[in-house]
N, C-alpha and C. Protein backbone atom coordinates (compact mmCIF):
# COMPACT_ATOMS: atom_id res chain seq x y z
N UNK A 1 0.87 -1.18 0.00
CA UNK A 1 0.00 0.00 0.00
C UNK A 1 0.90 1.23 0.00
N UNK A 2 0.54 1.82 -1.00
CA UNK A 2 1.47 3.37 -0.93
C UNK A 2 1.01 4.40 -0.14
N UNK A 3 1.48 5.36 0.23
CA UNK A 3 1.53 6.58 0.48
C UNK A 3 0.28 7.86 0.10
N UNK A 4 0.15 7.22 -1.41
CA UNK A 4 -0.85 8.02 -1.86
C UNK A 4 -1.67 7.72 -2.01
N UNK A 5 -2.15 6.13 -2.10
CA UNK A 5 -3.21 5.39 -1.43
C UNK A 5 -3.90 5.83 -0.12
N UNK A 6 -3.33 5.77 0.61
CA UNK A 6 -3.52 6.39 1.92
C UNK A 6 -4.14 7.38 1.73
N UNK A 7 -3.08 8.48 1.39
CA UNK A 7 -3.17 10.48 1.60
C UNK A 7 -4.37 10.48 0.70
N UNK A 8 -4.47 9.75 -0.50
CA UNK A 8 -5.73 10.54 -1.27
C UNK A 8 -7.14 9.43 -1.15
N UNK A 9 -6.35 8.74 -1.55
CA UNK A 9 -7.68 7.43 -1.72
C UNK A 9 -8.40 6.99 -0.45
N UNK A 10 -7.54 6.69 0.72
CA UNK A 10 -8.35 6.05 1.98
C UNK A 10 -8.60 7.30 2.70
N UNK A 11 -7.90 8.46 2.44
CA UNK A 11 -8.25 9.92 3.45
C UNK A 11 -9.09 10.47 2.41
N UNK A 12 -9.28 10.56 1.21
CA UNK A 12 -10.98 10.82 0.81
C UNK A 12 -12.01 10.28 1.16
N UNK A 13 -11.78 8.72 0.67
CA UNK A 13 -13.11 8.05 1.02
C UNK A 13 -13.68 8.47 2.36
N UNK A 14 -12.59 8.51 3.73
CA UNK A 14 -12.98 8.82 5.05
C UNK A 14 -13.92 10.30 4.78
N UNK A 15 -12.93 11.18 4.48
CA UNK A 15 -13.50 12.29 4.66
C UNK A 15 -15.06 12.28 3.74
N UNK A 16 -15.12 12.03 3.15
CA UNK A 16 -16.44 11.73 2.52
C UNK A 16 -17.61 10.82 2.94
N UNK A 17 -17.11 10.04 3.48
CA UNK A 17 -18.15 9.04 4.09
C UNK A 17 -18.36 9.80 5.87
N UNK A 18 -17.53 10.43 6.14
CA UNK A 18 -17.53 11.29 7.70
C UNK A 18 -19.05 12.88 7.30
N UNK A 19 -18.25 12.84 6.17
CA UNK A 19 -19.29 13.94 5.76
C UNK A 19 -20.33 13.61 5.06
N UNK A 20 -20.78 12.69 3.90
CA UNK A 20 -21.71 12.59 4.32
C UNK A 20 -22.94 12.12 5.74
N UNK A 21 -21.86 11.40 6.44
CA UNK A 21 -22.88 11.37 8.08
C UNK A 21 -22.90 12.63 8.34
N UNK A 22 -22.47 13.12 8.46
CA UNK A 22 -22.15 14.81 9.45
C UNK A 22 -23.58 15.86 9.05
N UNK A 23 -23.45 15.82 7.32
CA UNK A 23 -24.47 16.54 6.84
C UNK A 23 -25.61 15.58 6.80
N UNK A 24 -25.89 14.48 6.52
CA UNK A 24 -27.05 13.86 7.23
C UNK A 24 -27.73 13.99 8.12
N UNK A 25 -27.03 13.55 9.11
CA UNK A 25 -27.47 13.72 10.03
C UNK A 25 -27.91 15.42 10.94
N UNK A 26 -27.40 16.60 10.39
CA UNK A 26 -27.19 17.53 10.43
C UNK A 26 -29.07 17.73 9.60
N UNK A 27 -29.27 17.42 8.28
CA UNK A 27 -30.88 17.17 7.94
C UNK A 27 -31.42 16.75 8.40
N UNK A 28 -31.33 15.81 9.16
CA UNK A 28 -32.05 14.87 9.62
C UNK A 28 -32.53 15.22 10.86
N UNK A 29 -31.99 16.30 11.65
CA UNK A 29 -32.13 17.11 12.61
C UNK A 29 -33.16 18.29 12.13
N UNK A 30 -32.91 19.06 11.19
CA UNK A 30 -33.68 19.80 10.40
C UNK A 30 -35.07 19.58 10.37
N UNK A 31 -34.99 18.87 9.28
CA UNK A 31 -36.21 18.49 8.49
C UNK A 31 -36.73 16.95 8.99
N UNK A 32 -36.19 16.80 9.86
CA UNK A 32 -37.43 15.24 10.64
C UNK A 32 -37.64 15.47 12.10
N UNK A 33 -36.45 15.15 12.81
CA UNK A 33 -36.67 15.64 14.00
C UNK A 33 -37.07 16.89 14.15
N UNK A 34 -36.90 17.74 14.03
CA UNK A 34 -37.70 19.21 14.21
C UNK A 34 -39.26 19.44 14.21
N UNK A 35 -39.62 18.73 13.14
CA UNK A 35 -40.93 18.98 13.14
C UNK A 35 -41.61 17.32 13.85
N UNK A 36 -40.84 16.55 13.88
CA UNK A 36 -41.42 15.17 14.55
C UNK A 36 -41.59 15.77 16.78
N UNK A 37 -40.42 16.10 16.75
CA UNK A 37 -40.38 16.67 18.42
C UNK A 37 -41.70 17.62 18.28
N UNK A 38 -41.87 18.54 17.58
CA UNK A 38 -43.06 19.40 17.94
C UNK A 38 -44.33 18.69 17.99
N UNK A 39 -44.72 17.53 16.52
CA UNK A 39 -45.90 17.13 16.89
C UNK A 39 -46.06 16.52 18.27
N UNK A 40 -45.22 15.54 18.57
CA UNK A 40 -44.93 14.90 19.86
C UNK A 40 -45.01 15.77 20.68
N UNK A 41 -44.70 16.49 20.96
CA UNK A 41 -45.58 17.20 21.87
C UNK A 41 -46.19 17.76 21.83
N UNK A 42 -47.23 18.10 20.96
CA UNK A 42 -48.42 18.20 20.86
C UNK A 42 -49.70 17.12 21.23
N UNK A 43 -48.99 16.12 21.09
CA UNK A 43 -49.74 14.83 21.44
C UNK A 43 -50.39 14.76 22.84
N UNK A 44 -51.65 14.27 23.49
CA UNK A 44 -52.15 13.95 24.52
C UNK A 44 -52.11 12.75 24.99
N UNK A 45 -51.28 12.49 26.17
CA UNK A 45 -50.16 12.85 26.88
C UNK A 45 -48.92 12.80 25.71
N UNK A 46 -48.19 14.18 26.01
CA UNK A 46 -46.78 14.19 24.93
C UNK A 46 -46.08 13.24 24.76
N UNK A 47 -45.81 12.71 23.66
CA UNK A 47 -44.92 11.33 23.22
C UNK A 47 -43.44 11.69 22.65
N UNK A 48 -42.84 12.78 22.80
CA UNK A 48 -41.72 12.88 22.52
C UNK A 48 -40.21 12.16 22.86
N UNK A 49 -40.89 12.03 24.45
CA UNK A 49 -39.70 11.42 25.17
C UNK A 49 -38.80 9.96 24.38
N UNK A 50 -38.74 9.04 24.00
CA UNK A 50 -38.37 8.02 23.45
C UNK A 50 -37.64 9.28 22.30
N UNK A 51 -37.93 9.85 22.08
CA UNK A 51 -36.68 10.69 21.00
C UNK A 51 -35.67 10.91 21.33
N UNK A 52 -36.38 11.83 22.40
CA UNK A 52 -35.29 12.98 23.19
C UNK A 52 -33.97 12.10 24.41
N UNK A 53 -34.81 11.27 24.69
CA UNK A 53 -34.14 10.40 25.47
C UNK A 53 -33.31 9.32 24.94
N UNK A 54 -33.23 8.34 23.54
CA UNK A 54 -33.12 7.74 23.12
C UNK A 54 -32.39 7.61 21.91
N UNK A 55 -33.09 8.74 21.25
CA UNK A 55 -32.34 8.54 19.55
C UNK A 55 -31.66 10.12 19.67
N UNK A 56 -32.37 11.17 20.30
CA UNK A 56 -31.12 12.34 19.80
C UNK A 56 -29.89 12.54 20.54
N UNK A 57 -29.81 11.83 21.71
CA UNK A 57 -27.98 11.68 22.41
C UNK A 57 -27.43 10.74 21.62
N UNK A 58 -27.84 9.65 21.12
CA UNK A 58 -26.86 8.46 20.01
C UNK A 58 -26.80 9.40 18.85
N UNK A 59 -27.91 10.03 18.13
CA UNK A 59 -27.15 11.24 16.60
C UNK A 59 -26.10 11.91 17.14
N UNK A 60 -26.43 12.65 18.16
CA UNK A 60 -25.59 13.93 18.26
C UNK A 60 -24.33 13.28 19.01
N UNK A 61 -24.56 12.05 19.16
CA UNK A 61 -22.68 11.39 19.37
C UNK A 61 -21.89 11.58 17.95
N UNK A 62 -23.07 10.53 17.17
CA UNK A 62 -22.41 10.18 15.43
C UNK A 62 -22.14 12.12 14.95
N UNK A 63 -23.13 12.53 15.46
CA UNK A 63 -23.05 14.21 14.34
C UNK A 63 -22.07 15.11 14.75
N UNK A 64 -21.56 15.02 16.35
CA UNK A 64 -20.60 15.60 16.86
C UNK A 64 -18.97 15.03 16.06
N UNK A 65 -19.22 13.75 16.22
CA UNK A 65 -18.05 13.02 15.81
C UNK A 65 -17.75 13.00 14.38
N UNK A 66 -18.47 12.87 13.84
CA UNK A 66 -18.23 12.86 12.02
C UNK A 66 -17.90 14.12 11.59
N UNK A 67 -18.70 15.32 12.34
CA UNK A 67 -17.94 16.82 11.86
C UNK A 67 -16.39 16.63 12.72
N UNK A 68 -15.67 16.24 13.79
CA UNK A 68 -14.48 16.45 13.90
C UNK A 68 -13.45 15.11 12.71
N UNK A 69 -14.18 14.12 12.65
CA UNK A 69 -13.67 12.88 11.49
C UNK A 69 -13.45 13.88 10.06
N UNK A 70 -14.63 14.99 9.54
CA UNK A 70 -14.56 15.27 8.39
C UNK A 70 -13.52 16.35 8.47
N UNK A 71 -13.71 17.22 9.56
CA UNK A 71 -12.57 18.47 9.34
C UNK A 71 -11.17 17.84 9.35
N UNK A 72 -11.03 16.99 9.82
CA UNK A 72 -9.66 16.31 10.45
C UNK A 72 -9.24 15.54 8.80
N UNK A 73 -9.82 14.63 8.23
CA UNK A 73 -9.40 14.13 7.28
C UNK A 73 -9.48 15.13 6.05
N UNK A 74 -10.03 16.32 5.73
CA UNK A 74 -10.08 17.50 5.14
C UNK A 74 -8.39 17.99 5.50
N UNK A 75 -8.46 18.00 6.79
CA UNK A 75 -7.39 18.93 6.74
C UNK A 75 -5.67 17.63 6.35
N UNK A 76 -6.06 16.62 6.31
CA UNK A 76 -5.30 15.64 6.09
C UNK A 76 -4.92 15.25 4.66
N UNK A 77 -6.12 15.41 3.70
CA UNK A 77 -5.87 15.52 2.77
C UNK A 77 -5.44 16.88 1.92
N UNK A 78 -5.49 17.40 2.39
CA UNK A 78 -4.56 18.75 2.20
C UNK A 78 -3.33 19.13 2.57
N UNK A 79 -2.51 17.98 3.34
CA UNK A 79 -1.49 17.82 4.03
C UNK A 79 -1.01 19.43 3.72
N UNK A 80 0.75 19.47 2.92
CA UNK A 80 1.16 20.34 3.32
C UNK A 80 0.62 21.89 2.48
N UNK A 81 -0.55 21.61 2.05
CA UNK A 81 -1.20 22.51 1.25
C UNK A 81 -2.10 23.05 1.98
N UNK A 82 -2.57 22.87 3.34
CA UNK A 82 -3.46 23.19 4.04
C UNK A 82 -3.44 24.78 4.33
N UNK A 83 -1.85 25.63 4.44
CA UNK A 83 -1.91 26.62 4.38
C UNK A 83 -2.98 27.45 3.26
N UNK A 84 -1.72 26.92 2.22
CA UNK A 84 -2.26 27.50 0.80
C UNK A 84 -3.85 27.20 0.72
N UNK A 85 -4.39 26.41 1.16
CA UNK A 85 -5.99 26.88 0.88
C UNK A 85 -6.67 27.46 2.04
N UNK A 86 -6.08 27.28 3.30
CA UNK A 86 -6.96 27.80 4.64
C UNK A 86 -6.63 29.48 4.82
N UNK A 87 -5.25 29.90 3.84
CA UNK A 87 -4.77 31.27 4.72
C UNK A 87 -4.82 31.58 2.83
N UNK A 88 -5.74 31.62 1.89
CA UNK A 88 -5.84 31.64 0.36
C UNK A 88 -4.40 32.04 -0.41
N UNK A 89 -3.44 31.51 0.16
CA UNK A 89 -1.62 31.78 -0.58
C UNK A 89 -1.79 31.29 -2.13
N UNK A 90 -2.26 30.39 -2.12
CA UNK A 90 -2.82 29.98 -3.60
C UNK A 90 -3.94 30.14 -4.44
N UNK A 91 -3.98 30.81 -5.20
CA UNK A 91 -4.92 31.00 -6.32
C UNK A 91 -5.71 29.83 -6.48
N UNK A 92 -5.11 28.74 -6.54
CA UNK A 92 -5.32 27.27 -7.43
C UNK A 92 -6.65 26.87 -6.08
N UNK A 93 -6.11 27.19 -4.65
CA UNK A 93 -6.53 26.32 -3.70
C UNK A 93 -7.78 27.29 -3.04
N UNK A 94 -8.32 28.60 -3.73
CA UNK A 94 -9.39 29.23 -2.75
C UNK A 94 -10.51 28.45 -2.85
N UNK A 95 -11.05 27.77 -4.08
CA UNK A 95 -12.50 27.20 -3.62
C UNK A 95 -12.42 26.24 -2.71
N UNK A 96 -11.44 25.52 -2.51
CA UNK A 96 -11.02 24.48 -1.69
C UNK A 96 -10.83 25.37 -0.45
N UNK A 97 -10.13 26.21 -0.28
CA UNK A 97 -10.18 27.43 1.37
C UNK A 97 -11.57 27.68 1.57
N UNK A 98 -12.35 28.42 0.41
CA UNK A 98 -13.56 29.01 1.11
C UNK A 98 -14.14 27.33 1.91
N UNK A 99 -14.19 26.28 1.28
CA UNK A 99 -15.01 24.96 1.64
C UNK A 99 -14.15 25.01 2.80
N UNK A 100 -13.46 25.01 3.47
CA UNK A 100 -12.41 24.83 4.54
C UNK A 100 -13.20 25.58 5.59
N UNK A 101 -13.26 27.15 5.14
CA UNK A 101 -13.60 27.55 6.19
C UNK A 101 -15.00 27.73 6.52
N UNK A 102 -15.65 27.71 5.31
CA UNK A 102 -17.73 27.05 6.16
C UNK A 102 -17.35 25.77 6.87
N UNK A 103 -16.39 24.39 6.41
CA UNK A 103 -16.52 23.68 7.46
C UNK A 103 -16.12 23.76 9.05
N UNK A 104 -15.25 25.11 9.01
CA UNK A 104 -14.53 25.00 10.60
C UNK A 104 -15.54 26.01 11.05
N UNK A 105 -16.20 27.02 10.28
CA UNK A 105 -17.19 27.66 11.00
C UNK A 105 -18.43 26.34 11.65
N UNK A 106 -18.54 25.49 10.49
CA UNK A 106 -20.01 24.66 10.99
C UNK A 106 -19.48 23.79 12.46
N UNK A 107 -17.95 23.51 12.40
CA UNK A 107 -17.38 22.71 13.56
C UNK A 107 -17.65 23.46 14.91
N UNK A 108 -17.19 24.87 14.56
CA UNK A 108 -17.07 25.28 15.39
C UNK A 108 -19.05 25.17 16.19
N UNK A 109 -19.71 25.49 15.00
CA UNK A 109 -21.17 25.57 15.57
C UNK A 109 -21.48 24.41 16.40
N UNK A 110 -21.04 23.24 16.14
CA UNK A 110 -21.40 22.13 16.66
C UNK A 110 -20.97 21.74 18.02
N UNK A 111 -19.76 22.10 18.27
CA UNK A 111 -19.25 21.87 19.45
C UNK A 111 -19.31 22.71 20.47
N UNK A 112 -19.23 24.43 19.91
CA UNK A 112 -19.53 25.37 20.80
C UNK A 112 -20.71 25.99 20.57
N UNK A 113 -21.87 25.57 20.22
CA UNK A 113 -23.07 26.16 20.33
C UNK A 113 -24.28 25.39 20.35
N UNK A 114 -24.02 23.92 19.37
CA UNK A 114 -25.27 23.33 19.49
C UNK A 114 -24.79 22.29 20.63
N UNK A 115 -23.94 21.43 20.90
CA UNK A 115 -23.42 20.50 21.63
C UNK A 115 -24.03 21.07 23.30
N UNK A 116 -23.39 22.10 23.30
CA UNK A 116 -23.21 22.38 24.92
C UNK A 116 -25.01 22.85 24.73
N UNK A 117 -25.64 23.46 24.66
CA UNK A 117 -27.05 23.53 24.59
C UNK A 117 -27.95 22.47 24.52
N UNK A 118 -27.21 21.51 23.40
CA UNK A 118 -28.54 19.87 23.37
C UNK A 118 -28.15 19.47 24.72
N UNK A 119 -27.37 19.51 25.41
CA UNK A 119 -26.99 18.20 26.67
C UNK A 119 -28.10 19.35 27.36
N UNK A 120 -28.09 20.48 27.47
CA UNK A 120 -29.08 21.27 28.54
C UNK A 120 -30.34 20.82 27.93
N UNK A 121 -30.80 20.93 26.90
CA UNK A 121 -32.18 20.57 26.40
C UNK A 121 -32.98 19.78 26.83
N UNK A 122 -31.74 18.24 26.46
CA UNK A 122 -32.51 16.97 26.25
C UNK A 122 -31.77 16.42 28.16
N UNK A 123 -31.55 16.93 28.92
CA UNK A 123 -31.46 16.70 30.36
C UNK A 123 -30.12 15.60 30.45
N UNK A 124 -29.26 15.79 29.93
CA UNK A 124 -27.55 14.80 29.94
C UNK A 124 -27.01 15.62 31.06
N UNK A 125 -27.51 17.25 31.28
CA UNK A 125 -26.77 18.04 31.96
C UNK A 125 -27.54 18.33 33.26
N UNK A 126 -27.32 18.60 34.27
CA UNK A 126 -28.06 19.30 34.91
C UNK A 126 -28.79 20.57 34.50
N UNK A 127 -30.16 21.02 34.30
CA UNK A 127 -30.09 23.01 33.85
C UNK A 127 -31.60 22.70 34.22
N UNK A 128 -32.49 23.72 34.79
CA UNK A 128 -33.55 24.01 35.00
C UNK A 128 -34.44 24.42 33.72
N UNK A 129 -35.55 24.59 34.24
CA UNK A 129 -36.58 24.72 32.48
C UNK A 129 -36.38 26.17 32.13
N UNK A 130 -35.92 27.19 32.93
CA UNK A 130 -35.35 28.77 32.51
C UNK A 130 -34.45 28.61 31.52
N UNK A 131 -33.21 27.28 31.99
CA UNK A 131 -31.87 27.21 31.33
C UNK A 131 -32.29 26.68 30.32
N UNK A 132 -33.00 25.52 30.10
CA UNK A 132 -33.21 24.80 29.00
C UNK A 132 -33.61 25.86 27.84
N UNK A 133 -34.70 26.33 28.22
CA UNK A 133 -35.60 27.35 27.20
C UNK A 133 -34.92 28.41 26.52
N UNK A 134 -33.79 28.88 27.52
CA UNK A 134 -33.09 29.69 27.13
C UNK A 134 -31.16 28.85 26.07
N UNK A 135 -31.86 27.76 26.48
CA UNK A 135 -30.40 27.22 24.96
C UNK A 135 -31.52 27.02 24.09
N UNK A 136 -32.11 26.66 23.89
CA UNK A 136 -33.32 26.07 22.75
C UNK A 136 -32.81 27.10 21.62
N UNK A 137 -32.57 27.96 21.91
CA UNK A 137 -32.91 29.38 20.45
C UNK A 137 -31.38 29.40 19.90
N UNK A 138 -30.30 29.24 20.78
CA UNK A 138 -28.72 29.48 19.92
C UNK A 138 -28.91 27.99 19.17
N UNK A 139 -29.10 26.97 20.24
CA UNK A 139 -29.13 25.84 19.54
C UNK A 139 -29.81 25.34 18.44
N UNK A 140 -31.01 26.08 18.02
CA UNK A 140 -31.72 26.09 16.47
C UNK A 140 -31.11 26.46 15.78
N UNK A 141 -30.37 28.28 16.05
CA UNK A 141 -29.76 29.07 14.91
C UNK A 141 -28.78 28.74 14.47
N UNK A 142 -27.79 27.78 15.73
CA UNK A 142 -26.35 27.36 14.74
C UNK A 142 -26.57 26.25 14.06
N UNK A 143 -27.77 25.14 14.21
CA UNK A 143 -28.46 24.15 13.61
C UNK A 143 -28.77 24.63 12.31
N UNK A 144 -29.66 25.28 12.38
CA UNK A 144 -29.91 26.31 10.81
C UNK A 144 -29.26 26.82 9.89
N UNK A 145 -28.20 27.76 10.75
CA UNK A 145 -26.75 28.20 9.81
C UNK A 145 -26.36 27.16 9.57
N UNK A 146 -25.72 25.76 10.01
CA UNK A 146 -25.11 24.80 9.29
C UNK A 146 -25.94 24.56 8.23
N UNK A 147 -27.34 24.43 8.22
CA UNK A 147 -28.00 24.27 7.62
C UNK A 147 -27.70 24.57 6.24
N UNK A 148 -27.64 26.15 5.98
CA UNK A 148 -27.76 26.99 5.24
C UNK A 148 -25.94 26.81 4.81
N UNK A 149 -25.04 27.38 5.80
CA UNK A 149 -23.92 27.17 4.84
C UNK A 149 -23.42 25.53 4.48
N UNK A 150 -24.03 24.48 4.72
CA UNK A 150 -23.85 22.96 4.15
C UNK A 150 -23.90 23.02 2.36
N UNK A 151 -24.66 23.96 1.94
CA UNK A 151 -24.96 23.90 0.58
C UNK A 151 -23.55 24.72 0.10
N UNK A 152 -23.15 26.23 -0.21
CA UNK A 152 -22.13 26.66 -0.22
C UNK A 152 -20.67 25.62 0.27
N UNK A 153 -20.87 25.53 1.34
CA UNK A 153 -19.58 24.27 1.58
C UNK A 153 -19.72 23.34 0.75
N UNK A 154 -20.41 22.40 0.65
CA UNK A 154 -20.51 20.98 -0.32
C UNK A 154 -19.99 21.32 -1.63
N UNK A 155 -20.91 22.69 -2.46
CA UNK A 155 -20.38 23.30 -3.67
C UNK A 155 -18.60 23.45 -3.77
N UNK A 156 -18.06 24.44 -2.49
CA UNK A 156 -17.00 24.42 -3.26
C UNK A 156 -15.70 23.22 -2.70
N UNK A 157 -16.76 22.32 -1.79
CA UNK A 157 -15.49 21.67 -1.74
C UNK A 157 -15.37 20.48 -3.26
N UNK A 158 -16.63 20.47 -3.61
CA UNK A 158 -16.40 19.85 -5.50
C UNK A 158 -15.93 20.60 -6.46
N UNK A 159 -15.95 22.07 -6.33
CA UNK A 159 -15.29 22.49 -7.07
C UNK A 159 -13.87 22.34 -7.15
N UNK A 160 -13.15 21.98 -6.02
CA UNK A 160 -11.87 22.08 -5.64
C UNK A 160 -10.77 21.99 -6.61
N UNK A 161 -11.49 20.78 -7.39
CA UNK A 161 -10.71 20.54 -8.80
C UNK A 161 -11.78 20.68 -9.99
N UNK A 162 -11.12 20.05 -11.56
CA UNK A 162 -11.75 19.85 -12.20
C UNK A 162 -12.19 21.33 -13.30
N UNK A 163 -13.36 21.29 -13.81
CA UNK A 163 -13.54 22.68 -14.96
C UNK A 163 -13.77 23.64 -13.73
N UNK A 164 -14.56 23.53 -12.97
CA UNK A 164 -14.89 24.87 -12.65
C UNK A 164 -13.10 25.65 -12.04
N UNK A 165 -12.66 24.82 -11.40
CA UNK A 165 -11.17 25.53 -10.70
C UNK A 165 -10.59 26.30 -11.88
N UNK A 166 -10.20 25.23 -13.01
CA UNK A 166 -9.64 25.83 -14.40
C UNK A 166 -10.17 27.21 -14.88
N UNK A 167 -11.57 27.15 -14.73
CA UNK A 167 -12.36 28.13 -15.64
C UNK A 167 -12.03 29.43 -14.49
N UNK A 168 -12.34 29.49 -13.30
CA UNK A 168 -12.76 30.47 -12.53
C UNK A 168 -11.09 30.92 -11.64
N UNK A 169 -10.07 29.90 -11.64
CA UNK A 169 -8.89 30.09 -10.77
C UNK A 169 -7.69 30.25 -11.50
N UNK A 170 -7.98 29.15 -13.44
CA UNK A 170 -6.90 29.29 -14.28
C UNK A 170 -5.59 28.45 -13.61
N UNK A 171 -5.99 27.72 -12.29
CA UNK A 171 -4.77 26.66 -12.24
C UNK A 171 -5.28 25.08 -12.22
């Protein structure tokens, strides 16, 4: 097994299979659970609990973990080029930087904004129903922004190579 087997072939596939869980599950938070937790509690007597208790601390293990798996093998396969696209030194490497940095912004969302808020939510933490109510709202919006910059990121981390780099970077 070579070297570049490794660096490109087994540290893509990772990073790709990390990310697609990451952004999966990241929808799947969105657009199922979101509106599944509300009917549930709407329900007489509320049926949410088996979610909240059950299935959203096992996602938000996999969703916490696959965004540090994807940034990590991102930044791995970029070995010593990681400058040149994270600090834009290279022309060749900005669509690949801008994708760099929606993903360390979305990391950052996950660990320091939605993470520490779901454990208050869903009761992993100690926090009263003041505390809870009051993470509920950062913890949607950085949910959402990932939301929103997942599309922009995904785009240019395919652009990275290929026509569009040529056409729009000329390397």
């Amino acid at each position: 097994m070579t070297w570049d087997f490794v660096h490109y072939g087994l540290g893509r596939w990772l990073h790709i299979l990390s990310g697609v869980m990451w952004i999966g599950l990241l929808y799947y938070f969105n657009f199922v659970q979101a509106d599944a937790m509300k009917k549930a509690a709407a329900d007489s007597p509320p049926s949410g609990a088996g979610i909240s208790r059950h299935v959203a601390p096992r996602a938000l293990f996999y969703f916490r973990w696959a965004a540090v798996a994807t940034w990590v093998m991102g930044a791995f396969i970029l070995g010593d080029r990681f400058d040149d696209a994270f600090l834009f030194k290279d022309r060749a490497y900005v669509p690949i930087g801008i994708g760099a940095w929606l993903g360390t912004i979305m990391l950052f969302n996950v660990w320091v904004l939605i993470w520490p808020n779901q454990k208050k939510i869903l009761g992993l933490v100690p926090a009263t129903e003041e505390e809870k109510n009051k993470a509920r709202r950062p913890a949607f919006l950085a949910s959402r922004a990932n939301t929103m910059l997942s599309m922009p990121m995904l785009f240019f981390m395919v652009s990275s190579g290929g026509l569009f780099r040529t056409a729009m970077f000329g390397a």
